[in-house]
C-alpha atoms as a PDB file:
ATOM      1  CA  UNK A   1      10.275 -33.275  -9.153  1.00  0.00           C
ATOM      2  CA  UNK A   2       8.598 -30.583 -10.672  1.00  0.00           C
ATOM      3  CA  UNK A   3       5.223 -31.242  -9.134  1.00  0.00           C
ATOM      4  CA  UNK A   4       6.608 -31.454  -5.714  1.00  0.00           C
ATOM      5  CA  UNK A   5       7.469 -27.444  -6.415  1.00  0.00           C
ATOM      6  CA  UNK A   6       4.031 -26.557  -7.864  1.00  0.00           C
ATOM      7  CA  UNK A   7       2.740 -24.159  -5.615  1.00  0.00           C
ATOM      8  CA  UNK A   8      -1.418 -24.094  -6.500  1.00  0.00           C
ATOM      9  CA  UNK A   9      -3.219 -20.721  -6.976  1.00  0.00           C
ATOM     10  CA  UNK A  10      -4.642 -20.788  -3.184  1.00  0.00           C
ATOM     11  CA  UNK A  11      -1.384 -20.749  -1.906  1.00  0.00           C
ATOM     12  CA  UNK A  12      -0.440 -18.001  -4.146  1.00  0.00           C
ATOM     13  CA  UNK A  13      -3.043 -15.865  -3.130  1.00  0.00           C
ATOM     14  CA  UNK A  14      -2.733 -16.222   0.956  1.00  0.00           C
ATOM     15  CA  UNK A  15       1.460 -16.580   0.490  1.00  0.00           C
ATOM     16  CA  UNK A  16       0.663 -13.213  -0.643  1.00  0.00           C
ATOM     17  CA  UNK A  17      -1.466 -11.790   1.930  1.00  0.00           C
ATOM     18  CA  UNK A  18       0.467 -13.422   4.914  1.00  0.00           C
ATOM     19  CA  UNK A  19       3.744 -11.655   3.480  1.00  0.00           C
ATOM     20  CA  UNK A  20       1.607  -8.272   3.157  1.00  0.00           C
ATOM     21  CA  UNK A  21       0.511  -8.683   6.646  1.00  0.00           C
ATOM     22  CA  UNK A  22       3.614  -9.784   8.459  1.00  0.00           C
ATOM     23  CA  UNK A  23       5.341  -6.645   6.795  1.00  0.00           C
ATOM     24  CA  UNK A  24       3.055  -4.399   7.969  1.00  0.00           C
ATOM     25  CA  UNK A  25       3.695  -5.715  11.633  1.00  0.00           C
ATOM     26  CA  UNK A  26       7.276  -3.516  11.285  1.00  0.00           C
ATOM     27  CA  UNK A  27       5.959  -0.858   9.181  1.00  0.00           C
ATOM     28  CA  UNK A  28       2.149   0.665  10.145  1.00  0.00           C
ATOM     29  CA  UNK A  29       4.253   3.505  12.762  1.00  0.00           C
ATOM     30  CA  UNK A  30       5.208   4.680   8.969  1.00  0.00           C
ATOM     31  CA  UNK A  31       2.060   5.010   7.493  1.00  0.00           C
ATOM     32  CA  UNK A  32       0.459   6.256  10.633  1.00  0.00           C
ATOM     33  CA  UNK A  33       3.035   9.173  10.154  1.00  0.00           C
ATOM     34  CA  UNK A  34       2.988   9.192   6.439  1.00  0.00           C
ATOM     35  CA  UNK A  35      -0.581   9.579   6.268  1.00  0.00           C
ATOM     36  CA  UNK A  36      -0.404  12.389   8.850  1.00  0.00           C
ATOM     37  CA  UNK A  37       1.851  14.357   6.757  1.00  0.00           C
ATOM     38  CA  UNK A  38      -0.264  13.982   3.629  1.00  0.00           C
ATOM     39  CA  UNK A  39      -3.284  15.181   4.979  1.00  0.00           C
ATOM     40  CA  UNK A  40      -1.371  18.643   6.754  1.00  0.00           C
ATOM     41  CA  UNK A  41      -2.664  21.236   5.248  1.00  0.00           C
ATOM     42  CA  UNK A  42       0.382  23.644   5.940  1.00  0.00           C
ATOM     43  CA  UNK A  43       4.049  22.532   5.756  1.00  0.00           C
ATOM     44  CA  UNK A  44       5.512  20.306   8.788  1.00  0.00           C
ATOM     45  CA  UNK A  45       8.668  18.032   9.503  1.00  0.00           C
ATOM     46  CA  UNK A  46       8.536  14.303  10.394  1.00  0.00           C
ATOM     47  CA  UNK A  47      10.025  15.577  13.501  1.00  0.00           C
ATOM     48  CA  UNK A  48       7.053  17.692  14.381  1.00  0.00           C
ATOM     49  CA  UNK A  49       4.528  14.985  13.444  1.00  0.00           C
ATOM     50  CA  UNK A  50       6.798  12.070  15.471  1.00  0.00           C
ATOM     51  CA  UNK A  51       7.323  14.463  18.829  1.00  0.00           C
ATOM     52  CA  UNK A  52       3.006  15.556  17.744  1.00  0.00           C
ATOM     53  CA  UNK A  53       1.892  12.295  18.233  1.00  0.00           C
ATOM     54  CA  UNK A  54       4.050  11.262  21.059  1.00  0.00           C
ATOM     55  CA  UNK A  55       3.273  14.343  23.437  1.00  0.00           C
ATOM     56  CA  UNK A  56      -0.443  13.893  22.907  1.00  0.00           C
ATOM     57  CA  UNK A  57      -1.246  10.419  22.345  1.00  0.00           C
ATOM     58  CA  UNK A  58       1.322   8.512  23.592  1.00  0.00           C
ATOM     59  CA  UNK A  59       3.923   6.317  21.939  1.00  0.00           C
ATOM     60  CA  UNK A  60       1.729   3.347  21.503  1.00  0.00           C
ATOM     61  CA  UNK A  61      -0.610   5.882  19.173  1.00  0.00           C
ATOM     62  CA  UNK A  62       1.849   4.662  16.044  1.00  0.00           C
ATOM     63  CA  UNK A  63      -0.112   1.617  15.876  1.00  0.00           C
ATOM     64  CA  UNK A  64      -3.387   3.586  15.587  1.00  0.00           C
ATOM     65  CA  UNK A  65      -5.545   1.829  12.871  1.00  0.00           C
ATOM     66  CA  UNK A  66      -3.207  -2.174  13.232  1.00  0.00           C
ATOM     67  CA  UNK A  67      -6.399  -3.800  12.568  1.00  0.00           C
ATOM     68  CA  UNK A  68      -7.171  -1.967   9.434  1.00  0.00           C
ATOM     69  CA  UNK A  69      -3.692  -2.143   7.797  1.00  0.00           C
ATOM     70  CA  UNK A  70      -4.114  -5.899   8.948  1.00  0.00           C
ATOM     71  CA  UNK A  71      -7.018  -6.225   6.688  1.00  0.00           C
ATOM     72  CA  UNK A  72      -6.167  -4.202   4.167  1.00  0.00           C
ATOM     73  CA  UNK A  73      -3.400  -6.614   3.003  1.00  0.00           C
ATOM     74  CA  UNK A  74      -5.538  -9.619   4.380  1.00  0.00           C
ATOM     75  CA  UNK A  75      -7.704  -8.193   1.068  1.00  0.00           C
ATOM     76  CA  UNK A  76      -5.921  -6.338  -0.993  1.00  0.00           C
ATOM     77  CA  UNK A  77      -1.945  -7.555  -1.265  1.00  0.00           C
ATOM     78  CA  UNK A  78      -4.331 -11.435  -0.833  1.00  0.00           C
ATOM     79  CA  UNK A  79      -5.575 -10.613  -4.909  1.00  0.00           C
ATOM     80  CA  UNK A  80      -2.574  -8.468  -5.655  1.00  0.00           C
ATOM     81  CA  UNK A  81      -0.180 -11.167  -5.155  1.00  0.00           C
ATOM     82  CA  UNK A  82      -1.800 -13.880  -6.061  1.00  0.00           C
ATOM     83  CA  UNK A  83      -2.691 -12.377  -9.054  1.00  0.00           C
ATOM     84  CA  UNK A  84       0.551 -11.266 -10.101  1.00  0.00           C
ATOM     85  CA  UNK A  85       2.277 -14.205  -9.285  1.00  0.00           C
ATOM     86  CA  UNK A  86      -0.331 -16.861 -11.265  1.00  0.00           C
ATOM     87  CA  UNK A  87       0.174 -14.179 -14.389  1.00  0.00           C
ATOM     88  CA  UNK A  88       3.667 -14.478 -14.623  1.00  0.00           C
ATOM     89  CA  UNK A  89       3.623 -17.867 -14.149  1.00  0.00           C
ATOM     90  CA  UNK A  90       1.449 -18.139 -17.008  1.00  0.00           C
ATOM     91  CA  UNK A  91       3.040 -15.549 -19.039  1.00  0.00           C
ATOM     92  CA  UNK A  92       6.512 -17.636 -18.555  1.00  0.00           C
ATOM     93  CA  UNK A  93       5.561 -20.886 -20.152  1.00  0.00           C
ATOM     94  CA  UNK A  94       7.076 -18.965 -23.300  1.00  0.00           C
ATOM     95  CA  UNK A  95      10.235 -17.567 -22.268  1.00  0.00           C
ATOM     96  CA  UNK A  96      10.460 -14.574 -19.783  1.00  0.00           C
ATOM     97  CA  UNK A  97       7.830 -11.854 -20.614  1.00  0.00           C
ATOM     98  CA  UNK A  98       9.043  -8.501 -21.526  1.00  0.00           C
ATOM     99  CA  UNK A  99       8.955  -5.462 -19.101  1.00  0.00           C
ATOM    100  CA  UNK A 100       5.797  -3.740 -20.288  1.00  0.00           C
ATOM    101  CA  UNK A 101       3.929  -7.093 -20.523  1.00  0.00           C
ATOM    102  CA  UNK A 102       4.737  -7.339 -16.137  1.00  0.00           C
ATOM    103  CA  UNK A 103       4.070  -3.795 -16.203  1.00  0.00           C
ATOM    104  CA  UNK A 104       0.217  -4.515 -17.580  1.00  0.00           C
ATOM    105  CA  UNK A 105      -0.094  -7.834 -15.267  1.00  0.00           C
ATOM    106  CA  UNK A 106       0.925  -5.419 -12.394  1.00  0.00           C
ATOM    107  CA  UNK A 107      -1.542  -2.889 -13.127  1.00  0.00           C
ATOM    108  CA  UNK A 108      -4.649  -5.672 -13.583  1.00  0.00           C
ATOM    109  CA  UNK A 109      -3.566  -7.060 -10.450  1.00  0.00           C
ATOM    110  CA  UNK A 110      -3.199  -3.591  -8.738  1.00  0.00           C
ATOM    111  CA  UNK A 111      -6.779  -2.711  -9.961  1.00  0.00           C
ATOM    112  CA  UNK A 112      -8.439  -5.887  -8.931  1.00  0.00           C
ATOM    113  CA  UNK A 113      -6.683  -5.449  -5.305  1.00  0.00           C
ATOM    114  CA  UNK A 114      -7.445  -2.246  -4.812  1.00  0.00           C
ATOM    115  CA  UNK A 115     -10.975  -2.514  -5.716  1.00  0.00           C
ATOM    116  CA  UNK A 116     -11.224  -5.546  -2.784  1.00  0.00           C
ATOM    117  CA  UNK A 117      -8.989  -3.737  -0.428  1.00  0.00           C
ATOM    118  CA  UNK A 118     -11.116  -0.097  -0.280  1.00  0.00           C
ATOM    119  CA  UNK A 119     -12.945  -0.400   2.357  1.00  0.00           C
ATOM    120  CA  UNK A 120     -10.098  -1.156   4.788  1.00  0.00           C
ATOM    121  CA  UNK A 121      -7.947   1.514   2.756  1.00  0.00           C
ATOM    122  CA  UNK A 122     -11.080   3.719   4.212  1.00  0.00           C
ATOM    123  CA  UNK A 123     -10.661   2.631   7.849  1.00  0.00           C
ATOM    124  CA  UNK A 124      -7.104   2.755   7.638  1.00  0.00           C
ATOM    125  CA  UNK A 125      -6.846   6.637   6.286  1.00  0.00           C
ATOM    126  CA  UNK A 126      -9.783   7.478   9.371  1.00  0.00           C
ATOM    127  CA  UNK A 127      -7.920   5.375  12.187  1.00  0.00           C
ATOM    128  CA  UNK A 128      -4.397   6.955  11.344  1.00  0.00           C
ATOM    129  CA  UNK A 129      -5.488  10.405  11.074  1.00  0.00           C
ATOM    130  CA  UNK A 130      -8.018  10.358  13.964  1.00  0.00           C
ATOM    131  CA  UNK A 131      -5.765  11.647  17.029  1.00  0.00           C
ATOM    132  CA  UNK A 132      -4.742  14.662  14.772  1.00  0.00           C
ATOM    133  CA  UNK A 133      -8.482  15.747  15.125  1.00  0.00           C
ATOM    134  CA  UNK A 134     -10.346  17.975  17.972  1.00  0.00           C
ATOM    135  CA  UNK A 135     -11.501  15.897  20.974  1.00  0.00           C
ATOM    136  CA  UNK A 136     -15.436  16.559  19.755  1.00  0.00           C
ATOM    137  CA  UNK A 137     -14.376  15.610  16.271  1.00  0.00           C
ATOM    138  CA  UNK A 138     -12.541  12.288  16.500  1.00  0.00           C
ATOM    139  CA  UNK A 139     -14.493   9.004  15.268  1.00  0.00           C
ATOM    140  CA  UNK A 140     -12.690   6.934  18.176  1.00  0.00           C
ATOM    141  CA  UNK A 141     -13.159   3.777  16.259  1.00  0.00           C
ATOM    142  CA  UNK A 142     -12.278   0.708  18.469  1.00  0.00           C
ATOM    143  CA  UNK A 143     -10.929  -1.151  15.485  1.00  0.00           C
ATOM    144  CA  UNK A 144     -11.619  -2.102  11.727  1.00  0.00           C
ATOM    145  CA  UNK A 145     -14.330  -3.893  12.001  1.00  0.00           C
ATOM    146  CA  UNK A 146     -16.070  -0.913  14.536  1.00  0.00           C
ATOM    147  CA  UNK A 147     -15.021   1.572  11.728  1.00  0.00           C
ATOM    148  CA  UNK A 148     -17.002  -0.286   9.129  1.00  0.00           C
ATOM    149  CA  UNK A 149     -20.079  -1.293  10.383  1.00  0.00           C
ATOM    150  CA  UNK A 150     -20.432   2.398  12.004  1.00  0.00           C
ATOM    151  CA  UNK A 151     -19.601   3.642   8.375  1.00  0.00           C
ATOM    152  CA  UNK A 152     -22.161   1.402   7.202  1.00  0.00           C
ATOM    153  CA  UNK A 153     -24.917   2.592   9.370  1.00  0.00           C
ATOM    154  CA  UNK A 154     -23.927   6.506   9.541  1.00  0.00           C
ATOM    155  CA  UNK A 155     -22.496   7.391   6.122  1.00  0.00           C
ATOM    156  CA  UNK A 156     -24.078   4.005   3.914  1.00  0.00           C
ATOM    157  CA  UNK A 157     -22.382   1.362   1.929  1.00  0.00           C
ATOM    158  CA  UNK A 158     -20.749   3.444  -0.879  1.00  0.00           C
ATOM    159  CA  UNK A 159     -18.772   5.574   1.757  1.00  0.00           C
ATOM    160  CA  UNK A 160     -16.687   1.992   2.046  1.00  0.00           C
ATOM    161  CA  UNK A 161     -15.607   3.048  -1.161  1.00  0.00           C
ATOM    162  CA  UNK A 162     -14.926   6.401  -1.394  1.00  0.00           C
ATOM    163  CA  UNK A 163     -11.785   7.393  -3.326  1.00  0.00           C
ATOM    164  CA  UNK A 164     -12.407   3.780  -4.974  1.00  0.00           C
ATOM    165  CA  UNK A 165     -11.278   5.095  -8.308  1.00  0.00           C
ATOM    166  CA  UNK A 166      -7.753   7.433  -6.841  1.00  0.00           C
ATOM    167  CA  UNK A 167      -7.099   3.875  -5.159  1.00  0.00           C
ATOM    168  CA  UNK A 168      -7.466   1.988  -8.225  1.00  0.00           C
ATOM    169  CA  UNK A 169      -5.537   4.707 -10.324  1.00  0.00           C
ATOM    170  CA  UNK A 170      -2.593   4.570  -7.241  1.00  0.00           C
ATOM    171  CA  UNK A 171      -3.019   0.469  -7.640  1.00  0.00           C
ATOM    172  CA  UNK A 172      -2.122   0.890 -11.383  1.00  0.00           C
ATOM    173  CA  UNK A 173       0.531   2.913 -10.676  1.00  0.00           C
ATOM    174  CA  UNK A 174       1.894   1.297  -7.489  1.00  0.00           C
ATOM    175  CA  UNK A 175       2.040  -2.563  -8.686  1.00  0.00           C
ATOM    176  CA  UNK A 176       3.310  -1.665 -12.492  1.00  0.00           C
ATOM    177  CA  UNK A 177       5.585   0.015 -10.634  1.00  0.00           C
ATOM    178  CA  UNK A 178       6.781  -1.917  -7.774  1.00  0.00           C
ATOM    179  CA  UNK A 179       5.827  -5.428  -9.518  1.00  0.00           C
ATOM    180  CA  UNK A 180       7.247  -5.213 -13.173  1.00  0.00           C
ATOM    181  CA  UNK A 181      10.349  -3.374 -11.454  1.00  0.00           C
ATOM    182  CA  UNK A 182      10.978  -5.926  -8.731  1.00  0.00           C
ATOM    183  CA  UNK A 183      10.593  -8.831 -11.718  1.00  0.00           C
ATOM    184  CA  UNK A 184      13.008  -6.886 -13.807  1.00  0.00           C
ATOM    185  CA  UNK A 185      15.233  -5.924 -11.439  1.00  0.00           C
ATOM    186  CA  UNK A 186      15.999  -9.363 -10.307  1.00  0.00           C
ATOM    187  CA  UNK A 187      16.361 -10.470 -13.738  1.00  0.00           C
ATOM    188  CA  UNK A 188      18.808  -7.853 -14.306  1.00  0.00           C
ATOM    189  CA  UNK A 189      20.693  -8.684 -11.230  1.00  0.00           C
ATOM    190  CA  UNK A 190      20.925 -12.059 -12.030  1.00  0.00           C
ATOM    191  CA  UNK A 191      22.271 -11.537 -15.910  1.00  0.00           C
ATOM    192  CA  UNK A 192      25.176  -9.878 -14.092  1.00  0.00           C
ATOM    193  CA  UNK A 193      26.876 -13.314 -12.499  1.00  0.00           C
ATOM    194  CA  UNK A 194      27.278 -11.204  -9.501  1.00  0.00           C
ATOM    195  CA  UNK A 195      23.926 -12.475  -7.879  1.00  0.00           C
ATOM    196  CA  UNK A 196      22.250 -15.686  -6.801  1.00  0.00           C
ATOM    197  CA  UNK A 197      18.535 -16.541  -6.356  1.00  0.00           C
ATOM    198  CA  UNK A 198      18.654 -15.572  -2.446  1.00  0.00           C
ATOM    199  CA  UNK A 199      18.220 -13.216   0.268  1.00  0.00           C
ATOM    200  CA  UNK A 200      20.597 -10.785  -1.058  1.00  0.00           C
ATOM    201  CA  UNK A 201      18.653 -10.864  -4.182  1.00  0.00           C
ATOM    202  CA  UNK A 202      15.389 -10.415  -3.158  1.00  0.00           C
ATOM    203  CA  UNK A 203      16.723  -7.370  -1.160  1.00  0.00           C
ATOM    204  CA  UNK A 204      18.544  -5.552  -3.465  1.00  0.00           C
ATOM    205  CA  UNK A 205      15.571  -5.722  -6.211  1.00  0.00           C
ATOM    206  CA  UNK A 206      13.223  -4.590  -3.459  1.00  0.00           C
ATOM    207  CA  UNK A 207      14.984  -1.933  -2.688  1.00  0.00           C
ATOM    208  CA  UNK A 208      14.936  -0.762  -6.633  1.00  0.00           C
ATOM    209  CA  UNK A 209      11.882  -1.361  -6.666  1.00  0.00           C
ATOM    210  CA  UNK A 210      10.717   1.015  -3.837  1.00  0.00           C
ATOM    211  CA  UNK A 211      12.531   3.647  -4.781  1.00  0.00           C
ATOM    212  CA  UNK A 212      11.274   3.560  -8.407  1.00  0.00           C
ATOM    213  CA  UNK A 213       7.136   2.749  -6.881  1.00  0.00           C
ATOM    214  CA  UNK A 214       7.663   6.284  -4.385  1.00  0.00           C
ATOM    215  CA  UNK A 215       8.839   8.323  -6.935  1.00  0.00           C
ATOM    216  CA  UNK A 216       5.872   7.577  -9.515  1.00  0.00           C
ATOM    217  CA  UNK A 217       3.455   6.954  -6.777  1.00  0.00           C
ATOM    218  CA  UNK A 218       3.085   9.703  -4.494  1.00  0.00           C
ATOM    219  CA  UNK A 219       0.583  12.349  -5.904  1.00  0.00           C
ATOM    220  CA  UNK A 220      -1.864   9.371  -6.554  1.00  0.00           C
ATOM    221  CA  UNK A 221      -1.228   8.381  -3.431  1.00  0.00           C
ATOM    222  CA  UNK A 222      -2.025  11.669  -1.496  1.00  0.00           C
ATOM    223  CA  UNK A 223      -4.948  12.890  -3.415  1.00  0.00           C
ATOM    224  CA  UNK A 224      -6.264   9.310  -2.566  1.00  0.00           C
ATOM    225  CA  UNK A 225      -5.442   9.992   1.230  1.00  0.00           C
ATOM    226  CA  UNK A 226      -7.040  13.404   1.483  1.00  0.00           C
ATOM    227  CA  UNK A 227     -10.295  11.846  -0.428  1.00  0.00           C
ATOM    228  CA  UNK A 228     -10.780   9.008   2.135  1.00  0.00           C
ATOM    229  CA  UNK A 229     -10.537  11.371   5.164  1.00  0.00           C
ATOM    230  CA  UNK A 230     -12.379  14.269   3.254  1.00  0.00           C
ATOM    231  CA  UNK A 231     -15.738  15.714   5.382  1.00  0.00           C
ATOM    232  CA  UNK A 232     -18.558  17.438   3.789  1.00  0.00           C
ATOM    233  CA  UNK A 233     -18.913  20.990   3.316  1.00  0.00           C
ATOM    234  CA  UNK A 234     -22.467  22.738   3.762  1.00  0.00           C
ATOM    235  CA  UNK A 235     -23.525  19.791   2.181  1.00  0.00           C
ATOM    236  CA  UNK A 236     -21.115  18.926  -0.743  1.00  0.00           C
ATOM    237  CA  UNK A 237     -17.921  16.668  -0.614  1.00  0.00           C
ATOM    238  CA  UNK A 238     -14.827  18.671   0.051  1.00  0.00           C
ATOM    239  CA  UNK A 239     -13.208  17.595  -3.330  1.00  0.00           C
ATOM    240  CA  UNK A 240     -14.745  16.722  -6.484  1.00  0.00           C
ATOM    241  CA  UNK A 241     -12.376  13.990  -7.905  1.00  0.00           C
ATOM    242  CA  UNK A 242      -8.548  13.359  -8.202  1.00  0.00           C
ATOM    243  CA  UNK A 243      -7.670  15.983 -10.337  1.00  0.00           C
ATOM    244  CA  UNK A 244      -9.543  18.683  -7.598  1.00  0.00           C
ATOM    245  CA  UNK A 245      -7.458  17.441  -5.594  1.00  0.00           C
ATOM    246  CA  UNK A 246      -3.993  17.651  -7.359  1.00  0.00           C
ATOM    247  CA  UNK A 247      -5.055  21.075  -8.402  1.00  0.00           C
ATOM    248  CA  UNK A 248      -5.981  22.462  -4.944  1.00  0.00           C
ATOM    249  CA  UNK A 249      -2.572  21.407  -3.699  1.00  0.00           C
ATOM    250  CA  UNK A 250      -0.350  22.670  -6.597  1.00  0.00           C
ATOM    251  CA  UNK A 251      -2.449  26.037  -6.355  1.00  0.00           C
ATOM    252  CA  UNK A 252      -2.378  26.559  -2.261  1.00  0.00           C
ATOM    253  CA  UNK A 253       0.632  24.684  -1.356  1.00  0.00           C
ATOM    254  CA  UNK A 254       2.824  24.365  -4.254  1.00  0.00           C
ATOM    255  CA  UNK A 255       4.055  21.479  -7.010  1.00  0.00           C
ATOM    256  CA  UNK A 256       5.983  20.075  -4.484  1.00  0.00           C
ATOM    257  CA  UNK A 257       3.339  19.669  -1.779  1.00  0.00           C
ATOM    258  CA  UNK A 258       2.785  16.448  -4.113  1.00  0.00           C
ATOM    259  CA  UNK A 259       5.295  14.846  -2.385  1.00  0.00           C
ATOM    260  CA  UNK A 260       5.350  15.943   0.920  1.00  0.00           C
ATOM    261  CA  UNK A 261       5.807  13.301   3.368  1.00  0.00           C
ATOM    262  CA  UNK A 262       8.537  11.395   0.439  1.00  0.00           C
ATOM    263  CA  UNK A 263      10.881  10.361   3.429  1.00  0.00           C
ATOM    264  CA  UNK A 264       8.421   8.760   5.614  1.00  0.00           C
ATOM    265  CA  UNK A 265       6.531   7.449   2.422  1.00  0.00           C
ATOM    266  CA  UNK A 266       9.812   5.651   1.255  1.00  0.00           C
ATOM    267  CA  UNK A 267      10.322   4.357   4.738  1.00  0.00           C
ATOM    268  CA  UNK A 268       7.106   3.189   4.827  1.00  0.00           C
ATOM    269  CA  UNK A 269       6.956   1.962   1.005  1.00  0.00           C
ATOM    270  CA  UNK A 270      10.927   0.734   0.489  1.00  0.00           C
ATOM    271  CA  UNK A 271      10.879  -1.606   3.873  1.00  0.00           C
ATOM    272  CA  UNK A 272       7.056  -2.797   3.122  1.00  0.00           C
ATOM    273  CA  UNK A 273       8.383  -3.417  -0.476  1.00  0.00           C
ATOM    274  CA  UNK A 274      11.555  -5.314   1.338  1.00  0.00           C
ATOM    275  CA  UNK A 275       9.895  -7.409   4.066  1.00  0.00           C
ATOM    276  CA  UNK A 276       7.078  -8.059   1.186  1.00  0.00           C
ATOM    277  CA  UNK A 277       8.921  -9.596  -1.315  1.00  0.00           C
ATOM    278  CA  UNK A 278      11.372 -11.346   1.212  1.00  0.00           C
ATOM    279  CA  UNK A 279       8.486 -12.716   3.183  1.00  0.00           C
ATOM    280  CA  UNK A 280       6.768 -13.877  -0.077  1.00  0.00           C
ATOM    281  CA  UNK A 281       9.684 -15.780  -1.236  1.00  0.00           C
ATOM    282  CA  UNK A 282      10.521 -17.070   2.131  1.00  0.00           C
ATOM    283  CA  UNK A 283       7.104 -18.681   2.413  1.00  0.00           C
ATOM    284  CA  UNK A 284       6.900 -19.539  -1.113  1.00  0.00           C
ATOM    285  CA  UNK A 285      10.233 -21.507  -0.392  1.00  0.00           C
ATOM    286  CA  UNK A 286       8.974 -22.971   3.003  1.00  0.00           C
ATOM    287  CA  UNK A 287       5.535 -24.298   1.214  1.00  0.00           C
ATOM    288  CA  UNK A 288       7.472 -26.097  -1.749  1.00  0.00           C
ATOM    289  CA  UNK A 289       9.586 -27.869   1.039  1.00  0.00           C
ATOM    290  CA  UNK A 290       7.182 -28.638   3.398  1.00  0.00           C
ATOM    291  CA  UNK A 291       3.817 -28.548   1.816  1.00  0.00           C
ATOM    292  CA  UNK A 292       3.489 -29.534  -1.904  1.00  0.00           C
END
């Protein structure tokens, strides 16, 4: 009985990827505005940015950069996932693994992810923020796949990973975060008596989950944004590093400027989180019954 449940490490890996993808069917209007937001120099309202983008570009503009978002979790939530969930596995032959020990298997997988993931994490950040450009300035990429092979050719291979090492520091962040929480939580939830192993489950600990991942992952998160869509100066890259970053913003815009853009981030973040980890156990349940 218990090998008709085994789910093997391929499946892991595109179970994961599929769920990152189909979530970010519902959710890419989010990050097209979040992203907006984060790279404002001056103060604005989602409001502003929502009625911005509407006016000038048309409604249809919120799925600016699909194909990029598409791949992005077609690499990076593929090896996040997969990862995570073959870890645990492992790690609970022994009893259930303590909360720093998902913690570390988050952050490995989050690194590993990210790393794969960059270069659509670069076409994504260009794609959303293009239409807030001058006409003369825009890159008017026709889709992912455009965006890197013209970055390949104008700006050379290591431009694919710019802001590698903010990604990999938000990755760290993000899946201890969002993965050792969403583990936890559901244990949690479950020791109550209150809660069974099903949809109302898998919501509620996703929702913990998100909020706990926005709150801790925000300033990695926009310091990674402004580094991807950063131009150069007379010659010299707009920021130096992370931490140029973070201090430019604190000093010109203020501590808070760190998490500007929290409401659209958590709507974008909290639902992907959601439709994630539902979709992951959905298909996770589906394969077991109709696959292995």
């Amino acid at each position: 009985m218990s090998e008709e449940k085994y789910v093997p490490n391929y499946a892991k890996f595109a179970i994961g990827g599929l769920a990152g993808m189909t979530a970010t069917l519902f959710v890419q209007p989010l990050d097209l505005i979040k992203n907006r937001m984060q790279l404002s120099g001056k103060k604005v309202s989602l409001g502003s940015i929502v009625s911005g983008v509407i006016k000038t570009e048309g409604i249809f503009a919120f799925y600016n950069g699909l194909s990029a978002g598409l791949l992005r979790q077609a690499t990076y939530t593929t090896t996040r996932l997969g990862i995570y969930t073959w870890l645990l596995e492992v790690a609970s032959k022994d009893g259930q693994p303590s909360f720093f020990t998902k913690a570390i298997m988050g952050m490995g997988a989050g690194v590993a992810g990210s790393f794969v993931g960059t270069p659509a994490e670069v076409a994504l950040i260009r794609m959303t923020s293009d239409g807030r450009l001058p006409l003369a300035q825009r890159r008017n990429y026709k889709n992912v796949f455009d965006a890197i092979i013209r970055i390949l050719k104008e700006e050379g291979l290591f431009t694919l990973w710019r802001g590698a090492v903010p990604t990999m520091g938000r990755a760290m962040v993000v899946n201890a975060a969002q993965l050792a929480s969403y583990s936890q939580a559901k244990q949690m939830l479950l020791a109550t008596g209150y809660f069974k192993e099903n949809i109302t489950l898998h919501f509620t600990g996703s929702m913990i989950s998100g909020i706990i991942t926005t709150i801790a992952s925000m300033p990695v998160d926009i310091a990674k944004t402004r580094i991807q869509d950063m131009k150069m100066v007379d010659g010299k890259p707009e920021f130096s590093g992370t931490f140029d970053v973070l201090k430019k913003i604190v000093v010109r815009e203020g501590p808070l400027a760190l998490w500007k853009g929290f409401i659209p981030y958590y709507c974008r973040l909290g639902p992907h989180t959601v439709l994630t980890f539902i979709f992951l156990e959905q298909y996770t349940r589906a394969y077991k019954q109709y696959m292995a």
